[in-house]
Structure formats: C-alpha cells, structure tokens
N, C-alpha and C. Protein backbone atom coordinates (compact mmCIF):
# COMPACT_ATOMS: atom_id res chain seq x y z
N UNK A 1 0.85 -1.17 0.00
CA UNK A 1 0.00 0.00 0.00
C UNK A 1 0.90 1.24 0.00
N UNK A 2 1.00 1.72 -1.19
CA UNK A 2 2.02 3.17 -0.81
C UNK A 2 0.89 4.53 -1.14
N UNK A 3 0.84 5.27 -0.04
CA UNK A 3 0.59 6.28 0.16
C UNK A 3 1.17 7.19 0.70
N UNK A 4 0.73 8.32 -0.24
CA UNK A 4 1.80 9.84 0.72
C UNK A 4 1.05 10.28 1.39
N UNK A 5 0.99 11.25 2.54
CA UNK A 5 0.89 11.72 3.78
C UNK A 5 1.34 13.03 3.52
N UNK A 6 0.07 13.99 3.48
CA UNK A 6 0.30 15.62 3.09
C UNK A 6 1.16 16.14 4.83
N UNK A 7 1.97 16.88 4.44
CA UNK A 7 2.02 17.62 6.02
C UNK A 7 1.29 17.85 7.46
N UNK A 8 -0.13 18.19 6.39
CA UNK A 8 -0.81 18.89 7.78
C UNK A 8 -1.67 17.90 8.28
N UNK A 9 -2.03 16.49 7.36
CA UNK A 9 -2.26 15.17 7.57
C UNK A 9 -1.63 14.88 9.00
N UNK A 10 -0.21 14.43 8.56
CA UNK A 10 1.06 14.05 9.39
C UNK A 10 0.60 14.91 10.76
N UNK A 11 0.58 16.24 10.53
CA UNK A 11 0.55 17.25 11.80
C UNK A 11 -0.34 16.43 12.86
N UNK A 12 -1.67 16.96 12.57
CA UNK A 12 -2.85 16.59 12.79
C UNK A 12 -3.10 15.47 13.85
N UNK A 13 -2.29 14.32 13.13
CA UNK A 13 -2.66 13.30 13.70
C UNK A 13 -1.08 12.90 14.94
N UNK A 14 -0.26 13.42 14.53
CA UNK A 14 0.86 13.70 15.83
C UNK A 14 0.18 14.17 16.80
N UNK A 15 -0.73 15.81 16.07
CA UNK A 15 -1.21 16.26 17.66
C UNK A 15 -2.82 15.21 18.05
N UNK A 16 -3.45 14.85 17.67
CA UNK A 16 -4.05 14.08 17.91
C UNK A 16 -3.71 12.78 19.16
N UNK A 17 -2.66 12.68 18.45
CA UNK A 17 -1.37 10.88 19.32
C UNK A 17 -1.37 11.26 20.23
N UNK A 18 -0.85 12.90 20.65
CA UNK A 18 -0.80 13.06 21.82
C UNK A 18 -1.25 13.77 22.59
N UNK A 19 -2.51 14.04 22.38
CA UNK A 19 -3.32 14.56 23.11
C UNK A 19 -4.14 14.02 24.08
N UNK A 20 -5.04 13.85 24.97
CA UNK A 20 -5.98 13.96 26.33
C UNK A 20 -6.82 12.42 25.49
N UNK A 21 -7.03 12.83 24.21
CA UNK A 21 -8.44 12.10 24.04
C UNK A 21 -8.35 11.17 23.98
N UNK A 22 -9.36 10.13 24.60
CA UNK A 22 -9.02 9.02 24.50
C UNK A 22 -9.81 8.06 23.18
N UNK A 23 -9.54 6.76 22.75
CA UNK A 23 -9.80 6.47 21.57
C UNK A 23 -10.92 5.59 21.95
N UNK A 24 -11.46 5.10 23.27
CA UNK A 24 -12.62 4.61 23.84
C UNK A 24 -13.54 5.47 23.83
N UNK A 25 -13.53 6.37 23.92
CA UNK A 25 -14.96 7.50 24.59
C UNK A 25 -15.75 7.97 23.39
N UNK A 26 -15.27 7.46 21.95
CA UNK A 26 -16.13 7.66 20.98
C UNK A 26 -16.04 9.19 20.78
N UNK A 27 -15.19 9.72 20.12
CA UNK A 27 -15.42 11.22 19.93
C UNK A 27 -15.61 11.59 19.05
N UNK A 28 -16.25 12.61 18.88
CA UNK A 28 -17.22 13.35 17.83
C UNK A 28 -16.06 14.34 17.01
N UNK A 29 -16.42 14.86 15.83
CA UNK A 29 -15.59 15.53 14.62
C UNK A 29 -15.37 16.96 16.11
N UNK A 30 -15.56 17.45 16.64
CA UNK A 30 -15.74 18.72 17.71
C UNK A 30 -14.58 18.77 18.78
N UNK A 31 -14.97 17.05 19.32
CA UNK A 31 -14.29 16.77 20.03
C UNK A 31 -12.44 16.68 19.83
N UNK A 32 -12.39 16.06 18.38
CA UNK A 32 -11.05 16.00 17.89
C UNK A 32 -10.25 16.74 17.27
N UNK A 33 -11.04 18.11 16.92
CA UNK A 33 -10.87 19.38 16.15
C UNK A 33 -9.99 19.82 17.72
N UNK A 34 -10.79 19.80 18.68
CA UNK A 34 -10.63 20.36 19.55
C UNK A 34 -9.30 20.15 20.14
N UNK A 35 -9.05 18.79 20.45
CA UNK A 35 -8.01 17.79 20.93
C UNK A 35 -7.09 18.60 20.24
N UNK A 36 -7.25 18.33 18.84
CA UNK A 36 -5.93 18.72 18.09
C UNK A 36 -5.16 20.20 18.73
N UNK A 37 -6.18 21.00 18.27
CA UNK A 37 -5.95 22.37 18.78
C UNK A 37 -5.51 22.60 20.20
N UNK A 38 -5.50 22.28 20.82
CA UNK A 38 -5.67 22.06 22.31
C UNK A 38 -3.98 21.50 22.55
N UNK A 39 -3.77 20.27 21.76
CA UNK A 39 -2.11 20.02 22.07
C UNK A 39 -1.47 20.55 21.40
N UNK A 40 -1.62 21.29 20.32
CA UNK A 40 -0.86 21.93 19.62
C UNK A 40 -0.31 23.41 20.38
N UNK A 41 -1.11 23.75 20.51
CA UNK A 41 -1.07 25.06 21.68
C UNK A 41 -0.01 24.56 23.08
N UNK A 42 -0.80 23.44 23.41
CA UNK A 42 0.04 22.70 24.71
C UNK A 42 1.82 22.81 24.50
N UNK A 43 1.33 22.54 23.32
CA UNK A 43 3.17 21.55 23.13
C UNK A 43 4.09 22.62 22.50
N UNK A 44 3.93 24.01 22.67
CA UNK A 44 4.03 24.30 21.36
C UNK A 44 4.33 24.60 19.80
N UNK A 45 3.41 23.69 19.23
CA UNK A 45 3.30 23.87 18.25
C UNK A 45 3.52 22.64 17.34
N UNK A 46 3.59 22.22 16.16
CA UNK A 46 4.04 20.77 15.73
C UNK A 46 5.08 20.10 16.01
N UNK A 47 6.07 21.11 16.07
CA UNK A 47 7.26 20.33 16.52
C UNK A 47 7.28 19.43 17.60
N UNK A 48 6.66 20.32 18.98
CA UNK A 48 6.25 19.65 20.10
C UNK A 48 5.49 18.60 20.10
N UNK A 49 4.67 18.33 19.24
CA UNK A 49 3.49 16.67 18.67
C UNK A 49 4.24 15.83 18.62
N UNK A 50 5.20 16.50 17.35
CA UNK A 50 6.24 15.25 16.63
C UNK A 50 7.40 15.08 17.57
N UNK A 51 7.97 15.71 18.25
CA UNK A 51 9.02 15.20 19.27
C UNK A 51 8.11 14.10 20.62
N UNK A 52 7.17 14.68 20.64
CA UNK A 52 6.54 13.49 22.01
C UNK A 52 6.31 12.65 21.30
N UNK A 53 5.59 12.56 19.97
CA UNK A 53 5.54 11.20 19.33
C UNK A 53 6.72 10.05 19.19
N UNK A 54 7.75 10.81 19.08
CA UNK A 54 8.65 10.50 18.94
C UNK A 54 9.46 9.70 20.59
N UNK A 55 9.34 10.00 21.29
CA UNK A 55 9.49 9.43 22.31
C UNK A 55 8.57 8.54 22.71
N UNK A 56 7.54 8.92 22.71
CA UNK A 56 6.41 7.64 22.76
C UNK A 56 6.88 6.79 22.18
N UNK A 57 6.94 6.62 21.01
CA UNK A 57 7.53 5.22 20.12
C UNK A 57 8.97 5.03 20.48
N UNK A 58 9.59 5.52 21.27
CA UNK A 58 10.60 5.12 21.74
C UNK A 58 10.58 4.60 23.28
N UNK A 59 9.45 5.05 23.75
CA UNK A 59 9.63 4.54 24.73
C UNK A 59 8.79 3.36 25.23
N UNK A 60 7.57 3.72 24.82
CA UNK A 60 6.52 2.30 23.94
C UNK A 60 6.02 2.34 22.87
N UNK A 61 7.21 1.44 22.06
CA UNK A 61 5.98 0.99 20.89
C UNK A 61 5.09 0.40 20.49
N UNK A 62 4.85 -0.61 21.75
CA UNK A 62 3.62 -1.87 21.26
C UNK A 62 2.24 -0.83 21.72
N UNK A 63 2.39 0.37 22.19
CA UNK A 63 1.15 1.39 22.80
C UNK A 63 1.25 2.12 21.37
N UNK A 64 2.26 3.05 21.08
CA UNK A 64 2.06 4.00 20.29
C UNK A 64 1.72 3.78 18.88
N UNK A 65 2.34 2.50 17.97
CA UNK A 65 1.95 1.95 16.80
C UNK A 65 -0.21 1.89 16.84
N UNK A 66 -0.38 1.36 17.74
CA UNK A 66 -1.68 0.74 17.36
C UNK A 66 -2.41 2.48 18.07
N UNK A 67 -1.62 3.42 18.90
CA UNK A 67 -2.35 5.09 19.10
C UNK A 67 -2.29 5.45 17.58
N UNK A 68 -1.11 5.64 17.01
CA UNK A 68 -0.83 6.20 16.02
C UNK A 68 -2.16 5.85 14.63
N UNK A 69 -2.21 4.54 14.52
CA UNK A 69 -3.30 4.00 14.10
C UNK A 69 -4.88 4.67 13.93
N UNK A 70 -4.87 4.75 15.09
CA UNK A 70 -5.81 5.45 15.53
C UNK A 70 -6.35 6.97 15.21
N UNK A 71 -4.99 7.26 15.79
CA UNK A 71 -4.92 8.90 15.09
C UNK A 71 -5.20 9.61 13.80
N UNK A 72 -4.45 8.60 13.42
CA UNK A 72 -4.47 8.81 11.66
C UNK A 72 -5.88 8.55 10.98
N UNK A 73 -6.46 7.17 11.71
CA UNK A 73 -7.70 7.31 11.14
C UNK A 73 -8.91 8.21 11.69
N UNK A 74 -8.67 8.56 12.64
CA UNK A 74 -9.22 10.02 13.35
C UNK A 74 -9.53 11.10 12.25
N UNK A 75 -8.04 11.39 11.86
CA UNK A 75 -7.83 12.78 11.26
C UNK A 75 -8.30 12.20 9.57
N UNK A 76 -8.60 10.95 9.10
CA UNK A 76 -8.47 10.76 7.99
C UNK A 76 -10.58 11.11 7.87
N UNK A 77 -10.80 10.31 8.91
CA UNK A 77 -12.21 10.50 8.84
C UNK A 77 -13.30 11.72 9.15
N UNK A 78 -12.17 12.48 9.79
CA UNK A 78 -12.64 14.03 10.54
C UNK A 78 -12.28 15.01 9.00
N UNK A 79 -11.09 14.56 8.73
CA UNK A 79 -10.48 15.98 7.59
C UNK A 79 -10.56 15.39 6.30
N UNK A 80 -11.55 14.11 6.11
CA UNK A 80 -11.58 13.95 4.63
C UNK A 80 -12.81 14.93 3.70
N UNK A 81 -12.00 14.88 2.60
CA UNK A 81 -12.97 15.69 1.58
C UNK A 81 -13.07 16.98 1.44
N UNK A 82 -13.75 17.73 0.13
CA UNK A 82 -13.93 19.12 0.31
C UNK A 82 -14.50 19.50 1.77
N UNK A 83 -15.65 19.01 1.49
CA UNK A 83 -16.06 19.90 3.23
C UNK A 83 -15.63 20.17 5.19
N UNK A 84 -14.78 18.99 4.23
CA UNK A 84 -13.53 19.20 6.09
C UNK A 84 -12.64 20.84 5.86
N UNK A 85 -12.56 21.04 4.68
CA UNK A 85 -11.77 22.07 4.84
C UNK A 85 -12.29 23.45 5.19
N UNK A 86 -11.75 24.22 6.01
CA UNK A 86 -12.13 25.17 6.60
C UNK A 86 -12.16 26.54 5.48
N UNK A 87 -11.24 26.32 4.92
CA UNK A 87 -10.89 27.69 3.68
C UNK A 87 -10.35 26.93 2.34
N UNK A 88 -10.88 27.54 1.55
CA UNK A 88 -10.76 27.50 0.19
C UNK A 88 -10.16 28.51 -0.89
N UNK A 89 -9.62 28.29 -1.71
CA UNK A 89 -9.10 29.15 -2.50
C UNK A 89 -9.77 29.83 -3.46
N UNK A 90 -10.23 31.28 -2.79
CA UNK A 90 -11.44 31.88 -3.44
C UNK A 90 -10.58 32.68 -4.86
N UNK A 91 -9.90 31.96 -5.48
CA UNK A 91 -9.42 32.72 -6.90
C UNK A 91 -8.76 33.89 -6.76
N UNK A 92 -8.44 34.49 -7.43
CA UNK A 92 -7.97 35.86 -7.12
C UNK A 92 -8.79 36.94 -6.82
N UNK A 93 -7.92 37.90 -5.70
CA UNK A 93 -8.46 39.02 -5.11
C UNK A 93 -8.32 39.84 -6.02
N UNK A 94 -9.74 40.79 -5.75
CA UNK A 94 -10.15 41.96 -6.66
C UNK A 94 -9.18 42.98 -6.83
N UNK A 95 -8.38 43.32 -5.65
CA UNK A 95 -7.51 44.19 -5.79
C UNK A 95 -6.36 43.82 -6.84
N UNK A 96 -6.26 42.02 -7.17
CA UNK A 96 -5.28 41.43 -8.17
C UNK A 96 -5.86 41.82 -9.47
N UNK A 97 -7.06 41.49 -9.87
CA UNK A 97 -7.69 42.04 -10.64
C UNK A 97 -7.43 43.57 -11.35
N UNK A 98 -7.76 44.42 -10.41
CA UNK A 98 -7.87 45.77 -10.64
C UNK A 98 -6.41 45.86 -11.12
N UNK A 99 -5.00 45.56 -10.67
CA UNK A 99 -4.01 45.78 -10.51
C UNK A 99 -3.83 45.33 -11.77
N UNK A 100 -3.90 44.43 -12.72
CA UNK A 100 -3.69 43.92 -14.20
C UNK A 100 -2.28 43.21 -13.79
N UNK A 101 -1.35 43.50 -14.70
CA UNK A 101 -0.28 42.94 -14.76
C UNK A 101 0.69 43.47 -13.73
N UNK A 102 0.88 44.63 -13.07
CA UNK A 102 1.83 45.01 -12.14
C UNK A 102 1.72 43.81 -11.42
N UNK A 103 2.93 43.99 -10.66
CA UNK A 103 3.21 42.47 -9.75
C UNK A 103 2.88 43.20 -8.30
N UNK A 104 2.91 44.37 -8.17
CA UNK A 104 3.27 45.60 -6.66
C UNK A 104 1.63 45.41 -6.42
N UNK A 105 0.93 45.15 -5.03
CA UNK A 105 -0.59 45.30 -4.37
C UNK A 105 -0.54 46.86 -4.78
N UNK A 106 -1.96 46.70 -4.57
CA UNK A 106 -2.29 48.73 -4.93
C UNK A 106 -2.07 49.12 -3.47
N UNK A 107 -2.20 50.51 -3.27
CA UNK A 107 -1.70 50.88 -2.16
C UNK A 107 -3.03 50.66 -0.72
N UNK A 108 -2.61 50.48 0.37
CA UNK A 108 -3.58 50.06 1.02
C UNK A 108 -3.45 48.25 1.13
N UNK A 109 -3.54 47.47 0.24
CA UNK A 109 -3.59 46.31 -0.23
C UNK A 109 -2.46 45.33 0.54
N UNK A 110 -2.89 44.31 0.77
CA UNK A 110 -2.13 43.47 2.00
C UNK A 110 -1.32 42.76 0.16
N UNK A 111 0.03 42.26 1.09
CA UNK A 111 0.76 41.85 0.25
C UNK A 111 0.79 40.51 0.08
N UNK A 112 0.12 39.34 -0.89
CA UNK A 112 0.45 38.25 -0.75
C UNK A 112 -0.93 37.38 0.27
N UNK A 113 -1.62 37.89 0.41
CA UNK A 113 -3.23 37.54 1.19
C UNK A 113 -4.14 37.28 0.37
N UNK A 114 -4.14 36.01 -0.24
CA UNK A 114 -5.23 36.05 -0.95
C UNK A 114 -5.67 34.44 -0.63
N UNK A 115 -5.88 33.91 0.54
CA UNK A 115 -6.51 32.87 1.09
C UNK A 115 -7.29 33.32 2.50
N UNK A 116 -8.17 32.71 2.08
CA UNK A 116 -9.48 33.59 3.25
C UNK A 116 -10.02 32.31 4.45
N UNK A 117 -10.03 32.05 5.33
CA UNK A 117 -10.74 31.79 6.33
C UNK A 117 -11.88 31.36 6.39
C-alpha cells in the first residue's frame, strides 16, 4: 500500500497521538478538532506533537503503533474531503484584478493575502 501523507495530515494526527483524548470514549468531529488544537497550543506547536511522538515510540511501541493508528484514522475521517476544509481558495483578489499585470498590491492592499478563512 504506498501512500503519501500531506504535512498537515502528518501534523494533525501527531497532535491528535498526543493529546488527552481518548480512543474509547467515541469522539465526535468537535471533540477531535478540539483535541488537536488544544495540544498543539500545549506543546508548542508541531514540533512539540512530533518530538513526544517520537518518544512515545521510543519509549513504547507496542502502545504508540496501534495510538498512532488510531490517530491517523481520526484525522483521515474528521479531515476527509472538500467539506472538512475550513478555507478554500477563493481565486484571485479583486484588488489582483484591478491591478492587471503590475506584480506591486495597490496601495492600502495586504501583500500576498489572498486565502481567506
């Protein structure tokens, strides 16, 4: 089975591994959004996911292989598809538009912002 593993995939489910939640209690898309966010902040930031992961599997792996498992299918079933995604790439901004070919934002104009929330 070869599959690639986008970054924020990978992220996701590091902070997931090591977060609070547990994989018994049945948690809801809210609950694991949450988790995520929650250790990421904790730890901070990805690096901090992927270094505890990283010790986890070093320090147990017959626990962390079958967490990791878990995780991944967490984040695969929470963040699959268009509608997991929070922001989309609304095409180009009007101000790109107006601007034609200059490469310089018009004045006022954020530089390089053109993914929206």
């Amino acid at each position: 089975m070869d599959r690639t593993v986008d970054y924020l995939t990978a992220a996701r489910a590091e902070a997931l591994f090591v977060s609070d939640l547990s994989a018994w209690a049945g948690p809801t898309r809210a609950d694991v959004v949450a988790a995520i966010r929650h250790a990421v902040r904790m730890r901070g930031g990805t690096r901090g996911c992927a270094g505890e992961v990283a010790a986890a599997y070093g320090d147990h792996p017959e626990v962390a292989a079958p967490r990791m498992r878990w995780a991944r299918g967490m984040v695969d079933s929470v963040f699959a598809g268009p509608s997991a995604h929070q922001w989309s790439w609304p095409g180009p901004t009007k101000w790109a538009a107006d601007v034609g070919s200059s490469s310089a934002p018009a004045a006022g104009q954020p530089r390089g912002e053109t993914c929206m929330r």
